[in-house]
C-alpha atoms as a PDB file:
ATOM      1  CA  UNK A   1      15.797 -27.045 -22.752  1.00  0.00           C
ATOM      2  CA  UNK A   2      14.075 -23.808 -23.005  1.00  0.00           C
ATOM      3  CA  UNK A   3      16.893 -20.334 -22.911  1.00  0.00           C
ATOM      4  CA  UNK A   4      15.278 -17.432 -21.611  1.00  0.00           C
ATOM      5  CA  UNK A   5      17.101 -14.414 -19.990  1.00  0.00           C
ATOM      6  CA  UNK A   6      16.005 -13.739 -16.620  1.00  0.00           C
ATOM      7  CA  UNK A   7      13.720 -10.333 -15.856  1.00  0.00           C
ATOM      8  CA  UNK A   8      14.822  -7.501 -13.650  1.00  0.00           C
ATOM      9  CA  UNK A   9      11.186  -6.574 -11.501  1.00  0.00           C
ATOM     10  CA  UNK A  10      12.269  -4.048  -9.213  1.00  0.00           C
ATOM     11  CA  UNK A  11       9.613  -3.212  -6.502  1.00  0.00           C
ATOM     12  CA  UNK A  12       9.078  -0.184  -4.446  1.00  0.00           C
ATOM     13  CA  UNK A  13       7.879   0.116  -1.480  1.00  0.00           C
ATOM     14  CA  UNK A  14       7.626  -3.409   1.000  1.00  0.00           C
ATOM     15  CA  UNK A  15       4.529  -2.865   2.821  1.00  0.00           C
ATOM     16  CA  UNK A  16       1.380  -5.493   2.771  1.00  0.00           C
ATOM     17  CA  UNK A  17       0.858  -4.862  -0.854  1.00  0.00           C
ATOM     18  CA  UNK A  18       4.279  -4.948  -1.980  1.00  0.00           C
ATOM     19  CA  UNK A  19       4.906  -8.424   0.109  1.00  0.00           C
ATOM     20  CA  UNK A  20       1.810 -10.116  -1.328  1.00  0.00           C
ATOM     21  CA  UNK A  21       3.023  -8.958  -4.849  1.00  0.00           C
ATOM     22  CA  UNK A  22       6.357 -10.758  -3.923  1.00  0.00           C
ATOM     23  CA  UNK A  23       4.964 -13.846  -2.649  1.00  0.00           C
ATOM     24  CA  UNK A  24       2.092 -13.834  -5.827  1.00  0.00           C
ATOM     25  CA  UNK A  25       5.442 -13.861  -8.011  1.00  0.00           C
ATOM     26  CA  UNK A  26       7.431 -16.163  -6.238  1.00  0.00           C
ATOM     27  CA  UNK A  27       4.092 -18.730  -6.133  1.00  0.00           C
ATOM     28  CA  UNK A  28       3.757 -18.474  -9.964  1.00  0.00           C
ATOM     29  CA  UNK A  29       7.455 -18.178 -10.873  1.00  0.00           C
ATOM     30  CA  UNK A  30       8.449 -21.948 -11.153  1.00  0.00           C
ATOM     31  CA  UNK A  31      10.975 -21.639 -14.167  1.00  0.00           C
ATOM     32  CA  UNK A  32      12.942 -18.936 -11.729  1.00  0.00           C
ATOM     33  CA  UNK A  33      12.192 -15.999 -14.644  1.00  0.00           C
ATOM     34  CA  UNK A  34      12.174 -13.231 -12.799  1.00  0.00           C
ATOM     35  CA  UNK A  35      15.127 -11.626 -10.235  1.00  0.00           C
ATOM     36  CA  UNK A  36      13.040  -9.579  -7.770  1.00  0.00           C
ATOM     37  CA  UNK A  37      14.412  -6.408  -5.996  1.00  0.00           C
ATOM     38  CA  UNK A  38      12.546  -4.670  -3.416  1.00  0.00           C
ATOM     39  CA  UNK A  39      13.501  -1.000  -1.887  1.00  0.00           C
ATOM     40  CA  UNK A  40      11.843  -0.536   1.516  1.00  0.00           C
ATOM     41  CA  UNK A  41      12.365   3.155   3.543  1.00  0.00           C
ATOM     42  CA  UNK A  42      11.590   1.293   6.615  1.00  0.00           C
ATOM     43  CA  UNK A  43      14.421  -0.225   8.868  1.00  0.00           C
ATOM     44  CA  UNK A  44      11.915  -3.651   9.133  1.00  0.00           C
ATOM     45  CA  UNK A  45      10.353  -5.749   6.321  1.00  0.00           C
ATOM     46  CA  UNK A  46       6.864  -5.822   5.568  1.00  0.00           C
ATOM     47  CA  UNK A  47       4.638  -5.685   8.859  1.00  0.00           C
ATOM     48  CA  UNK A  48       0.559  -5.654   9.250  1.00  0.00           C
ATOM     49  CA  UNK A  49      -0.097  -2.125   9.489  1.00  0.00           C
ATOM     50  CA  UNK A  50      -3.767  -2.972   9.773  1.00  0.00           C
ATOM     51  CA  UNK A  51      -2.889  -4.344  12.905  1.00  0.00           C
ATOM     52  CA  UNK A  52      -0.816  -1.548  14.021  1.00  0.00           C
ATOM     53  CA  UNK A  53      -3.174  -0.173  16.993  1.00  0.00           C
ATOM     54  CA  UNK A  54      -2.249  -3.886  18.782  1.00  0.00           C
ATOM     55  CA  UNK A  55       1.480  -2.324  19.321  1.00  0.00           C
ATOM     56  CA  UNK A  56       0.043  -0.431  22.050  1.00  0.00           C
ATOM     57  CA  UNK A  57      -1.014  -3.226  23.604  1.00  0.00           C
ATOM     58  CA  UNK A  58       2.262  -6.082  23.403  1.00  0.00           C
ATOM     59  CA  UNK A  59       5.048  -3.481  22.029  1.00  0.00           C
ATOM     60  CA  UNK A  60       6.762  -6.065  20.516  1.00  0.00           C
ATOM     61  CA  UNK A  61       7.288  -5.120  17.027  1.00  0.00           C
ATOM     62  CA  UNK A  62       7.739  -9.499  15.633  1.00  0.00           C
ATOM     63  CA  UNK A  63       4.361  -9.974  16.444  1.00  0.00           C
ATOM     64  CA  UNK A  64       3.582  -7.374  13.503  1.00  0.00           C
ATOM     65  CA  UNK A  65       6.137  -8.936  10.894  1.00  0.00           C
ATOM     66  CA  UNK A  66       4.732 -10.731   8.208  1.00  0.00           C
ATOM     67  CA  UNK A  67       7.493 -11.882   6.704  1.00  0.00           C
ATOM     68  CA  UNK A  68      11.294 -12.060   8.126  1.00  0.00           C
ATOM     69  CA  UNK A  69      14.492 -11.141   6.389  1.00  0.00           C
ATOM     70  CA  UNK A  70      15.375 -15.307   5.995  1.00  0.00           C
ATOM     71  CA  UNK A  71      12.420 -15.233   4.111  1.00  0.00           C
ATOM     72  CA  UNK A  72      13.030 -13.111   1.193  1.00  0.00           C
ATOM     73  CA  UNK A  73      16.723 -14.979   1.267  1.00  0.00           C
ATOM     74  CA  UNK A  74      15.207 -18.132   1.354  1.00  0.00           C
ATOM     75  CA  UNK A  75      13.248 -17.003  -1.821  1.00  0.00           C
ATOM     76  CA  UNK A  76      16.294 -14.774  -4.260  1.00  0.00           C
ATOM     77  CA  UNK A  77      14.492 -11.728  -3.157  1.00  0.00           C
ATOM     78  CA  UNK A  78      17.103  -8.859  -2.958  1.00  0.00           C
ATOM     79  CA  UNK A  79      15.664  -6.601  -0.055  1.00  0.00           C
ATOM     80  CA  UNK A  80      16.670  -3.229   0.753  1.00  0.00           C
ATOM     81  CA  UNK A  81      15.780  -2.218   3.818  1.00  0.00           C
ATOM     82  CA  UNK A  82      15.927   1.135   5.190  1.00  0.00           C
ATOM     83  CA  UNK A  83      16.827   2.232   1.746  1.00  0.00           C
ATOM     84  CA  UNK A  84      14.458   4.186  -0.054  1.00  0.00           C
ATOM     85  CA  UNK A  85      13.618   4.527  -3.895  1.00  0.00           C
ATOM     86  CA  UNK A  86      14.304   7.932  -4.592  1.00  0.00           C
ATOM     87  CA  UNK A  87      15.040   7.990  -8.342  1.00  0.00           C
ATOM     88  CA  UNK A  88      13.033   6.417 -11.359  1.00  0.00           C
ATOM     89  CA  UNK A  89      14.582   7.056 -14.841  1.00  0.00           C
ATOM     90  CA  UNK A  90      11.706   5.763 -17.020  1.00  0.00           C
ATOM     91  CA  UNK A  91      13.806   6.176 -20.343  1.00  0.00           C
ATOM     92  CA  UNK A  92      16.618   4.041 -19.054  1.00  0.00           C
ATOM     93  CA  UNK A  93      14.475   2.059 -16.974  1.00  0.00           C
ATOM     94  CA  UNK A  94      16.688   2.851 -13.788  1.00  0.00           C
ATOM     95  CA  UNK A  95      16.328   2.845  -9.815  1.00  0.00           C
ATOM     96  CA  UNK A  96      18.218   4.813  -7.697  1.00  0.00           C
ATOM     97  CA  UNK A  97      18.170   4.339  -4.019  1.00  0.00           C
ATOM     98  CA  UNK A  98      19.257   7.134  -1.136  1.00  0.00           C
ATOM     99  CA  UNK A  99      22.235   5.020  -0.538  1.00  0.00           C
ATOM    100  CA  UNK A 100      22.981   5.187  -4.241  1.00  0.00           C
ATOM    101  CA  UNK A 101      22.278   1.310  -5.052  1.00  0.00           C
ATOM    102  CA  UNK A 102      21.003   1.596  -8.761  1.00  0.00           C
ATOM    103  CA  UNK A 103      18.965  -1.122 -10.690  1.00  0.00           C
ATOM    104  CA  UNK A 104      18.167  -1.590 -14.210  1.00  0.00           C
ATOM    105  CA  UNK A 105      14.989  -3.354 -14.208  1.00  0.00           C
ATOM    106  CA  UNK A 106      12.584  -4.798 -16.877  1.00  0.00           C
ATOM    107  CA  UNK A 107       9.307  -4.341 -14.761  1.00  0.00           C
ATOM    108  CA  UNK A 108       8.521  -1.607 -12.105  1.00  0.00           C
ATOM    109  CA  UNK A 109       6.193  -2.134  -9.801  1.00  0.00           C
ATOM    110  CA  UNK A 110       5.072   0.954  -7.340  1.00  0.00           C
ATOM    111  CA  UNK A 111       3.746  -0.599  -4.010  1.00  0.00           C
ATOM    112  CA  UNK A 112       4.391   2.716  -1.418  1.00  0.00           C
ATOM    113  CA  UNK A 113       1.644   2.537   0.575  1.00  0.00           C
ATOM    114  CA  UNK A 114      -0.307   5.688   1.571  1.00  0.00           C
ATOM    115  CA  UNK A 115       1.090   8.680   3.459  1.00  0.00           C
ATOM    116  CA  UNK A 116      -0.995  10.399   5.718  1.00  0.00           C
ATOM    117  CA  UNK A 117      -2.546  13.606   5.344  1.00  0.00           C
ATOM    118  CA  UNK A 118      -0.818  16.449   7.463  1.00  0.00           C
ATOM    119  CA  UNK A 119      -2.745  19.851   7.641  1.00  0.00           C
ATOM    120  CA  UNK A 120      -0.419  22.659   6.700  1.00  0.00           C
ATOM    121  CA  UNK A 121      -1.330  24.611   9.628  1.00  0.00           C
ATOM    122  CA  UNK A 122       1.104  26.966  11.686  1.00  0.00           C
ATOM    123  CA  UNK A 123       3.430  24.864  14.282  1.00  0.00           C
ATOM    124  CA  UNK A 124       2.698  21.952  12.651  1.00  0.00           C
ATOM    125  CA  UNK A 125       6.385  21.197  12.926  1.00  0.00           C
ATOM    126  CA  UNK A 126       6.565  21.480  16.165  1.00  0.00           C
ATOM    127  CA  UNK A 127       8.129  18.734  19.196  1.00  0.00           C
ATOM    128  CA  UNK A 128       5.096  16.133  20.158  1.00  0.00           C
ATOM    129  CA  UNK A 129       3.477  16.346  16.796  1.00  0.00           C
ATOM    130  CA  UNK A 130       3.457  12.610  15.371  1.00  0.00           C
ATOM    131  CA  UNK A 131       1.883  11.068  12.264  1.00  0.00           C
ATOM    132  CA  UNK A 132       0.191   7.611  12.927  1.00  0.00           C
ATOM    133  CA  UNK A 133       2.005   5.516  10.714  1.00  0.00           C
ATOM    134  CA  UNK A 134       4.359   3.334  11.286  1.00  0.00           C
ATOM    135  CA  UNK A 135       6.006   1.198  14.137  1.00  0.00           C
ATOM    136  CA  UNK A 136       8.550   4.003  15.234  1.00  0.00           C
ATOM    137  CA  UNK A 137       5.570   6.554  14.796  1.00  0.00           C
ATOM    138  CA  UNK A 138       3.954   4.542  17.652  1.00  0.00           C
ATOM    139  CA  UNK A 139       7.756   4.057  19.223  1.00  0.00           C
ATOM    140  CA  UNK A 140       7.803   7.900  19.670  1.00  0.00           C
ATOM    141  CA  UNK A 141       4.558   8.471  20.875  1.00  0.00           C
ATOM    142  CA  UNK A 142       5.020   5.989  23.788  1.00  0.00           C
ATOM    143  CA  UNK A 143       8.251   7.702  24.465  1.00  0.00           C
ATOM    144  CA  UNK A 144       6.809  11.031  24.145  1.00  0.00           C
ATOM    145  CA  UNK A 145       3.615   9.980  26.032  1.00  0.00           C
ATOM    146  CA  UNK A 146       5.610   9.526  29.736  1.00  0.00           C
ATOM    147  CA  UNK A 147       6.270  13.085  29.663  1.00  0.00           C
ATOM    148  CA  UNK A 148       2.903  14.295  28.764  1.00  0.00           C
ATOM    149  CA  UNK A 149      -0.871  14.392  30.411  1.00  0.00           C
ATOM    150  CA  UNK A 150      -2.957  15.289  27.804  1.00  0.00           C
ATOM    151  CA  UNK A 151      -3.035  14.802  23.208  1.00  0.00           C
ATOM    152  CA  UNK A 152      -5.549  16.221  20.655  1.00  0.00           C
ATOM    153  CA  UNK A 153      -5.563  13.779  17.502  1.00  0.00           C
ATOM    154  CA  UNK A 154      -6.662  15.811  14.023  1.00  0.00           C
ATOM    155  CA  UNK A 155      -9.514  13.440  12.365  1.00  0.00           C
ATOM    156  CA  UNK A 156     -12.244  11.498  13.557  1.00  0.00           C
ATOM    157  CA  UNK A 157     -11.648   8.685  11.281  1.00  0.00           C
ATOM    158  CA  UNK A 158     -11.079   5.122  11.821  1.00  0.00           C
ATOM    159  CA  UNK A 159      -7.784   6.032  11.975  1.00  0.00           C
ATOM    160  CA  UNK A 160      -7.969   8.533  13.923  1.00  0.00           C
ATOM    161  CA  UNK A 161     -10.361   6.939  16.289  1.00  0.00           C
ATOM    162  CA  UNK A 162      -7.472   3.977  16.613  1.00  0.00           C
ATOM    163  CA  UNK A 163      -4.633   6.691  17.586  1.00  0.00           C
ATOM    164  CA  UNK A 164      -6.989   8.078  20.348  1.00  0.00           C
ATOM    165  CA  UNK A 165      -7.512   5.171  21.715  1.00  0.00           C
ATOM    166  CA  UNK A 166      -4.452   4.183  21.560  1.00  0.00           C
ATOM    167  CA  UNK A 167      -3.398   7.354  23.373  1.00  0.00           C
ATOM    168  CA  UNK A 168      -6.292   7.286  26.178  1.00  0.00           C
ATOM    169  CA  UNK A 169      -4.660   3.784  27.103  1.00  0.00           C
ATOM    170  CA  UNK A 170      -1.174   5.083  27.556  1.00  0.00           C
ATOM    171  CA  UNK A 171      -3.522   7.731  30.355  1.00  0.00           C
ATOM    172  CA  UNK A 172      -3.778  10.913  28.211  1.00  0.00           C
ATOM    173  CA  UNK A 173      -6.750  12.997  28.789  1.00  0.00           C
ATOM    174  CA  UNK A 174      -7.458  13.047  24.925  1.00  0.00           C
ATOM    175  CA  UNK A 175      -9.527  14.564  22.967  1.00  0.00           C
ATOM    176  CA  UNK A 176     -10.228  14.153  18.995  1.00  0.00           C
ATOM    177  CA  UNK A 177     -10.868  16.916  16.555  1.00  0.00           C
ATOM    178  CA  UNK A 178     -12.956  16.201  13.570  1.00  0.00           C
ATOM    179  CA  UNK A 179     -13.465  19.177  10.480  1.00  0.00           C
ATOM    180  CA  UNK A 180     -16.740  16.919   9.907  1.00  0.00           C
ATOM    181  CA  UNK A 181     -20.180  17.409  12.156  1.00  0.00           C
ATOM    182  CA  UNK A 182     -19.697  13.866  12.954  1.00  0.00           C
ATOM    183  CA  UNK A 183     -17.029  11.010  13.534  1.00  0.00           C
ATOM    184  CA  UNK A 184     -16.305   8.602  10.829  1.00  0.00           C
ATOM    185  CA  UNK A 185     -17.483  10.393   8.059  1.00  0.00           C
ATOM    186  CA  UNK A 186     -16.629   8.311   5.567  1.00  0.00           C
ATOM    187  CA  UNK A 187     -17.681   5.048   7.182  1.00  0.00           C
ATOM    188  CA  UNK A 188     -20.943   6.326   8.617  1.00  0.00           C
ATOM    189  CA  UNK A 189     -23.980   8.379   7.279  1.00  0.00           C
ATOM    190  CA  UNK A 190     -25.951  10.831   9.234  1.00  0.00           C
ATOM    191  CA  UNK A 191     -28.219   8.560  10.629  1.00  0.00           C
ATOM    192  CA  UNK A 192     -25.295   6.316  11.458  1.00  0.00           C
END
């Protein structure tokens, strides 16, 4: 029988890419090698963010999951949810969590996603200014939305393009502002 010690892979972040790491592991890991750990900021497990516009439509936050908690249990993976990564000590090859969980690991894997951009203008900070990124984003927006007639949304992307519609079918009189002489300009050219 072959003695190995098992590996420490800590991962951080648990969005799409983080999962599919998780399940590539778990689907290639048959001699059990490897103790995964994943830190996730969010209160939910990994969801389809791609799909995120379609909350608008059912509001039912399981129909986004793609993966549930029994799953990662079913598999050994040690999930931390609403728990975010907040320290990395390369030298001692450390985690430290905001609740203070630490983890030596062997491997690190950095899976956080993408933040989005948030012009530093004046007010910025202000009540009924929301980034478009996760499920409680949207969860505030509807909330926010009963009280309100009318949004702007910054950027003409596809993004962008999503949130307005999303916001026009909630019966704001929205309008989308764009620094670029067109909409999508990174999808489309001019004669697009």
């Amino acid at each position: 029988m072959i003695s190995f010690r098992q590996q420490t892979i800590v991962v951080v972040g648990n969005g799409m890419v983080g999962l599919r790491f998780c399940e590539q592991l778990i689907a290639f890991d048959e001699l059990k090698r490897y103790r995964i750990v994943t830190f996730c900021e969010e209160a939910r497990a990994a969801y389809d963010r791609v799909g995120l516009s379609n909350f608008f439509a059912h509001r039912d936050a399981e129909k986004l999951m793609l993966a549930r908690k029994e799953w990662y249990e079913s598999v050994g993976i040690e999930l931390h949810l609403g728990d975010r990564a907040i320290q990395i000590d390369r030298e001692r090859k450390t985690v430290k969590s905001l609740k203070g969980i630490g983890i030596t690991y062997d491997k690190l894997i950095m899976a956080t996603g993408s933040y989005p951009f948030v012009p530093p203008v004046p007010g910025i900070q202000k009540r009924g200014i929301f980034v478009y990124r996760t499920i409680e984003d949207l969860e505030h927006i509807i909330a926010y939305s009963r009280n309100a007639k009318s949004c702007a949304v910054i950027g003409g992307g596809l993004l962008g393009l999503e949130a307005a519609k999303a916001a026009f079918d909630l019966g704001l009189q929205t309008h989308v502002i764009e620094y670029n002489n067109r909409l999508m300009p990174r999808q489309l050219d001019e004669a697009g």
